[in-house]
N, C-alpha and C. Protein backbone atom coordinates (compact mmCIF):
# COMPACT_ATOMS: atom_id res chain seq x y z
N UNK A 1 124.51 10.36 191.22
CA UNK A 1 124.29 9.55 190.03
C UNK A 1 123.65 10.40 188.94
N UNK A 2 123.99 10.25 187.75
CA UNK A 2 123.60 10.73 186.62
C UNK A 2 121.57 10.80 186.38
N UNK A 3 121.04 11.19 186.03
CA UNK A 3 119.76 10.88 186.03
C UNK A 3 119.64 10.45 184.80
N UNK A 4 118.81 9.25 184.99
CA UNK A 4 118.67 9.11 183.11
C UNK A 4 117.30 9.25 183.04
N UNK A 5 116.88 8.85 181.25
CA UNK A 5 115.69 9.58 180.94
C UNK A 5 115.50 8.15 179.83
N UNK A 6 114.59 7.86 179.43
CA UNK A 6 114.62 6.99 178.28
C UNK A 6 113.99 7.78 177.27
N UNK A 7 114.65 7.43 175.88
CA UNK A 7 114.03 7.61 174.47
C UNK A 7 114.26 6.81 173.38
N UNK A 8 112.82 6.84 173.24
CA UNK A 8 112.71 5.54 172.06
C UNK A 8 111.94 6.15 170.59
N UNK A 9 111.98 5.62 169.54
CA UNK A 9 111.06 5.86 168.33
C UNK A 9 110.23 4.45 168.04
N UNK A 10 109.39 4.69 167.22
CA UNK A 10 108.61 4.16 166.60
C UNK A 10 108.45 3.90 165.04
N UNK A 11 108.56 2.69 164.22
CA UNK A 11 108.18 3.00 162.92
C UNK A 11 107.44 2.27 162.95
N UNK A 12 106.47 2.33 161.70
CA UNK A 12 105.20 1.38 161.67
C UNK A 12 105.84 1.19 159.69
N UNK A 13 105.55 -0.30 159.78
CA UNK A 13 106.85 -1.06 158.62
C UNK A 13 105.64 -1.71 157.99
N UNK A 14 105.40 -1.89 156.77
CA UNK A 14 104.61 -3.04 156.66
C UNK A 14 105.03 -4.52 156.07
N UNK A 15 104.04 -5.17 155.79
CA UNK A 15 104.98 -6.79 155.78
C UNK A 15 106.33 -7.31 155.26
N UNK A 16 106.75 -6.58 154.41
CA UNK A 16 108.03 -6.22 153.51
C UNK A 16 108.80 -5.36 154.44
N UNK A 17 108.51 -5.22 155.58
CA UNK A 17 109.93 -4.17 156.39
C UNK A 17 109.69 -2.70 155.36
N UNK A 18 109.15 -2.55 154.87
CA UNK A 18 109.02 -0.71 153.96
C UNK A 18 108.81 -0.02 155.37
N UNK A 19 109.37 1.04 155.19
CA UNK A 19 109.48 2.05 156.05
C UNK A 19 107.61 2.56 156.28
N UNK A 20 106.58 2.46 156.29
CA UNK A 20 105.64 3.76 156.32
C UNK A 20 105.76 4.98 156.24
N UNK A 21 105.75 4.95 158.22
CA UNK A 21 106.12 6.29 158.41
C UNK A 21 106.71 6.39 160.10
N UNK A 22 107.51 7.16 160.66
CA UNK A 22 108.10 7.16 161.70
C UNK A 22 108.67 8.27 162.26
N UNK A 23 109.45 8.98 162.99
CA UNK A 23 109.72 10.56 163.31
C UNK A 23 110.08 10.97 161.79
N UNK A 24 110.99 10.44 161.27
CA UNK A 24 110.97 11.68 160.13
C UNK A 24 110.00 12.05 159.34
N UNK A 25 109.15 11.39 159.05
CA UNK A 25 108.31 11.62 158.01
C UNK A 25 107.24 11.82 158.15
N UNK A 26 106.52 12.07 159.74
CA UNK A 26 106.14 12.70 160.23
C UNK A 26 106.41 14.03 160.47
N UNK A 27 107.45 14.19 160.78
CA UNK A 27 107.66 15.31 160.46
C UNK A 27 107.80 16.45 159.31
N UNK A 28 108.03 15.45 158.02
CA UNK A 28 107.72 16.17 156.82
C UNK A 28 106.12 16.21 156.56
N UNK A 29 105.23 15.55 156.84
CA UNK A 29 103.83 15.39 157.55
C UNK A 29 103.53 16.76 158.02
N UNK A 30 104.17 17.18 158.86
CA UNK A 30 103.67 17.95 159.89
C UNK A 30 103.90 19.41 159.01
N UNK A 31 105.23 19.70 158.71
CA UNK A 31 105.93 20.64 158.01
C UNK A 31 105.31 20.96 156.66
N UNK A 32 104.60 19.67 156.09
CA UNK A 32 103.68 20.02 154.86
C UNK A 32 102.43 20.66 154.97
N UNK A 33 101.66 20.13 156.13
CA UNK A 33 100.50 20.54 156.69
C UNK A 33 100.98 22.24 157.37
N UNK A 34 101.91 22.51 158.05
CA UNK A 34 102.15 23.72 158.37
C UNK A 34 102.58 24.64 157.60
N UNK A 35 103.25 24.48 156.17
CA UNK A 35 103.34 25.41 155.50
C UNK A 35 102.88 25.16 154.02
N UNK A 36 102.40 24.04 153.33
CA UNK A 36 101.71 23.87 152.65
C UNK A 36 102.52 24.29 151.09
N UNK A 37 103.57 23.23 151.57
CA UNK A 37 104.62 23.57 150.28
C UNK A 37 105.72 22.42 151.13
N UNK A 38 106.08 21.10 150.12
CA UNK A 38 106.62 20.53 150.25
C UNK A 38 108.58 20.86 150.04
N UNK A 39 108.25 21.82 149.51
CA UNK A 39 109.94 22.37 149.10
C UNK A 39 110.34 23.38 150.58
N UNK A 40 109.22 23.94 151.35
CA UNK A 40 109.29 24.91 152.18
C UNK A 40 109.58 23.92 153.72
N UNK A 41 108.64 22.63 153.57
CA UNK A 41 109.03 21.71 154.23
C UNK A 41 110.30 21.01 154.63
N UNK A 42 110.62 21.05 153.05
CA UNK A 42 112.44 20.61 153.08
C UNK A 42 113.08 21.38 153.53
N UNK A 43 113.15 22.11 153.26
CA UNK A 43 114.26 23.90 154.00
C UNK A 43 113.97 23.67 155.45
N UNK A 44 113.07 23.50 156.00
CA UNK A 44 112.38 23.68 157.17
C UNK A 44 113.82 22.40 157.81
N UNK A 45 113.37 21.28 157.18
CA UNK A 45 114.59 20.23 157.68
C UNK A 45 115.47 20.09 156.84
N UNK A 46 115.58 21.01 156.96
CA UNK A 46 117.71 20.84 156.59
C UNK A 46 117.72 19.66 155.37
N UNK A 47 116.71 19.51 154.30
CA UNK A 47 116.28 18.36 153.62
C UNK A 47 116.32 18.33 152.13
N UNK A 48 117.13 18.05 151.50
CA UNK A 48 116.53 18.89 149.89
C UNK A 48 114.81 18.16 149.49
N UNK A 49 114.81 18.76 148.46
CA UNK A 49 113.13 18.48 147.85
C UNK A 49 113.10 17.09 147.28
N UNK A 50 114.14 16.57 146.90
CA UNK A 50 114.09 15.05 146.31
C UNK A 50 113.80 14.23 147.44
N UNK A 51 114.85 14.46 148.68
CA UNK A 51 114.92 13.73 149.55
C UNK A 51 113.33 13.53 150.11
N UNK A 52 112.87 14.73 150.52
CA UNK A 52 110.95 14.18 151.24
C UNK A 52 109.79 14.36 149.94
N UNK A 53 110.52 14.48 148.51
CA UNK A 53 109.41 13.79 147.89
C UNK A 53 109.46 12.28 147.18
N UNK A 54 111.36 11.61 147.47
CA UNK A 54 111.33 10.46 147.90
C UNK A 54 110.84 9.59 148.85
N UNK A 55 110.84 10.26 149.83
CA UNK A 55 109.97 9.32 151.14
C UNK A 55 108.31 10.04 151.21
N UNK A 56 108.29 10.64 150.66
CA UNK A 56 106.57 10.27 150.16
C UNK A 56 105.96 10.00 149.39
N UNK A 57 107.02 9.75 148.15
CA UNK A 57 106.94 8.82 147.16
C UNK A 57 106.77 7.39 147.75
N UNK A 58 107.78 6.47 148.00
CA UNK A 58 107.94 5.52 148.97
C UNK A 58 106.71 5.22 149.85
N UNK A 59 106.63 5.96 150.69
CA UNK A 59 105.44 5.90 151.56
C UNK A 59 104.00 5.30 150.66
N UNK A 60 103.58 6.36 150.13
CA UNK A 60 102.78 6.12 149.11
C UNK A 60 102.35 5.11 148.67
N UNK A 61 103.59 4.32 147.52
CA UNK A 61 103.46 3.41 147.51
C UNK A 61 103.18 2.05 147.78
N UNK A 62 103.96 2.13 148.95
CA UNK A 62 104.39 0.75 149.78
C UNK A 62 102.38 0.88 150.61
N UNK A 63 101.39 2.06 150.59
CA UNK A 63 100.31 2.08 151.34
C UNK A 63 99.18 1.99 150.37
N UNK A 64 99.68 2.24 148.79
CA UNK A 64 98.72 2.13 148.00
C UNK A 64 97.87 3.21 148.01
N UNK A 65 98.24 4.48 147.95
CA UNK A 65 97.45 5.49 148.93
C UNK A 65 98.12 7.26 148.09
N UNK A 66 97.15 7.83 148.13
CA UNK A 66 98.05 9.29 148.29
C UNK A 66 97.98 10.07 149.46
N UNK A 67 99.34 10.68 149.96
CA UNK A 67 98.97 11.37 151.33
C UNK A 67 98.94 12.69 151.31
N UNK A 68 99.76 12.77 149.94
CA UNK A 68 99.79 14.57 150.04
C UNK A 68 99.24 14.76 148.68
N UNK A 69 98.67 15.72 148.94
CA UNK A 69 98.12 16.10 147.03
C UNK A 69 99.10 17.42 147.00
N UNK A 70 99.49 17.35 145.64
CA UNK A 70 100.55 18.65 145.00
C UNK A 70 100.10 19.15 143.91
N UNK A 71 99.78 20.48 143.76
CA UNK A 71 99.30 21.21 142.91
C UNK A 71 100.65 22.27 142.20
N UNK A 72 100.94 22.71 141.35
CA UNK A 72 102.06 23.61 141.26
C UNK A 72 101.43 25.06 141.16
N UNK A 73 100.01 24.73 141.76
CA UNK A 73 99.68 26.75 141.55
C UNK A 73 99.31 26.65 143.01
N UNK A 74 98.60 25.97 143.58
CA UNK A 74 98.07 25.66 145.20
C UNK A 74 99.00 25.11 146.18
N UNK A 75 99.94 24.72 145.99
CA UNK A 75 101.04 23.56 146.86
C UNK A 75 100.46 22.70 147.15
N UNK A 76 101.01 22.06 148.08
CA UNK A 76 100.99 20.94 148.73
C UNK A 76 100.06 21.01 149.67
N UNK A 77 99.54 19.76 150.41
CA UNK A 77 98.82 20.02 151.48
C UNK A 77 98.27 18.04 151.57
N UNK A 78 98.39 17.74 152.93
CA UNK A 78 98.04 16.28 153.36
C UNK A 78 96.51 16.10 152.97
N UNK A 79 96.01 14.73 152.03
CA UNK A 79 94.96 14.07 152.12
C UNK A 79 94.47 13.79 153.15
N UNK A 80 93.22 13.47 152.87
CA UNK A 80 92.32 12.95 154.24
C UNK A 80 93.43 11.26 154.83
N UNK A 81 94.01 10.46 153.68
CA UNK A 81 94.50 9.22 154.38
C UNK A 81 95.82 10.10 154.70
N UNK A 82 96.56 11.02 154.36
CA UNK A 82 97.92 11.50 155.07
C UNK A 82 97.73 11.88 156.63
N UNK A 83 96.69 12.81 156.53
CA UNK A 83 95.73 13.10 158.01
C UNK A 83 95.57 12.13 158.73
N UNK A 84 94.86 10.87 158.51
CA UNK A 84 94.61 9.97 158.99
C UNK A 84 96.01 9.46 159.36
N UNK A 85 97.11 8.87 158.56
CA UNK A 85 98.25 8.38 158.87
C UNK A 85 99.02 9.37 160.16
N UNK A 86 99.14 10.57 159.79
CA UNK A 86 100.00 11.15 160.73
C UNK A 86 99.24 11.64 162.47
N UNK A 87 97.83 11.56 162.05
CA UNK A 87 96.92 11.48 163.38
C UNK A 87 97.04 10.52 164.31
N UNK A 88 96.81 9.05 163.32
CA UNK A 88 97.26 7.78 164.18
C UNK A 88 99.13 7.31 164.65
N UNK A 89 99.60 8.01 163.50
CA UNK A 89 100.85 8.14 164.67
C UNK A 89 101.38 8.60 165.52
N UNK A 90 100.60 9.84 165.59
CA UNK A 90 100.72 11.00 167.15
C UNK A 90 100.05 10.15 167.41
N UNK A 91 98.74 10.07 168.20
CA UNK A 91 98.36 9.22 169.20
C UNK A 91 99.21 7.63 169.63
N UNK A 92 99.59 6.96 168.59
CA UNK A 92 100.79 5.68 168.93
C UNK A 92 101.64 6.25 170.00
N UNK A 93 102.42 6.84 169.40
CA UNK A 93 103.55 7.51 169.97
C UNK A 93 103.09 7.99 171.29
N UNK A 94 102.13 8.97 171.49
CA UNK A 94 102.03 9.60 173.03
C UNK A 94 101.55 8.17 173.68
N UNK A 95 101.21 7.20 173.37
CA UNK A 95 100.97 6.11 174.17
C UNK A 95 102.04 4.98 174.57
N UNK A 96 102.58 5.26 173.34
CA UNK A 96 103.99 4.39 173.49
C UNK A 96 104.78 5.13 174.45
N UNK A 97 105.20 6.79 174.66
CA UNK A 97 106.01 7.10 175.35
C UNK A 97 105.18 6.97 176.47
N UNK A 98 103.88 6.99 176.84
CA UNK A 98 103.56 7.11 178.03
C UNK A 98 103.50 5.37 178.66
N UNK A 99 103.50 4.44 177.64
CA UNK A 99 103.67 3.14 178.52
C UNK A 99 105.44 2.89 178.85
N UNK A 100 106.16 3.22 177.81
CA UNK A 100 107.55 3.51 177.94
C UNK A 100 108.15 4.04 179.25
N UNK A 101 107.40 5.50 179.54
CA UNK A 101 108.03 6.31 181.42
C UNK A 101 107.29 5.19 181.75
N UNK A 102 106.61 4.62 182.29
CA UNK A 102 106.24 3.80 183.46
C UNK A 102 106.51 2.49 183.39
N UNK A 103 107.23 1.91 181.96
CA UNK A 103 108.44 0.72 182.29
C UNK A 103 109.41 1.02 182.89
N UNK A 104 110.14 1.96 182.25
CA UNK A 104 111.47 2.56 182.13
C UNK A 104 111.27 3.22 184.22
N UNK A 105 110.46 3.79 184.31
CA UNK A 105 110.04 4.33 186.20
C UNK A 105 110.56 3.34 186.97
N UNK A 106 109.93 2.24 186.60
CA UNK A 106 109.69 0.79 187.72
C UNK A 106 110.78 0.38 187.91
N UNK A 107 111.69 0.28 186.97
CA UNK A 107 113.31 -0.30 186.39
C UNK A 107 114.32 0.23 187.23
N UNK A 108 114.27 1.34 186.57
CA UNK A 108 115.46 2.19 187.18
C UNK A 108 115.26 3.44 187.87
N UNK A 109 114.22 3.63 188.80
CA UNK A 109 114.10 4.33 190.27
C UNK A 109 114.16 3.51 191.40
């Protein structure tokens, strides 16, 4: 028999269904914080620069919040609430996948 594996995502939406934030944009999250240039971020994912400073535009908004501060002599780099946002969604997530294997275990072993 084939072995299977489960995989799931996560978005966190707020009352209006708006996107927050979820694997992708976390990951532009992550990619901003690691190279500290939102355009270097995009390259990074195969992404143009409109596209993830649309969804952190978006984001933004819909949280009332800034997550990334952009400088054009300093770059980019995540706020203390971007930090905060993308901190509390790593921890979601490793909890979600870890209650996830031990549904998904019980089921189908």
């Amino acid at each position: 028999m084939t072995k299977l594996k489960l995989k799931s995502s996560q978005w966190i939406v707020d009352e209006n269904n708006n996107i927050i934030i979820g694997e992708g944009r976390a990951k532009i999250l992550e990619n901003i914080e690691k190279t500290g240039s939102m355009n270097q971020a995009a390259k990074l994912m195969k992404m143009s620069y409109k596209a993830v400073w649309s969804k952190i535009k978006a984001t933004e908004k819909h949280m009332n919040a800034c997550i990334v501060h952009r400088d054009r002599k300093d770059g980019s780099c995540l706020s203390q609430d971007g930090k905060e946002l993308l901190r509390k969604y790593k921890q979601l997530k490793a909890q979600c996948m870890s209650a996830d294997d031990k549904i998904f275990g019980g089921i189908f072993r």
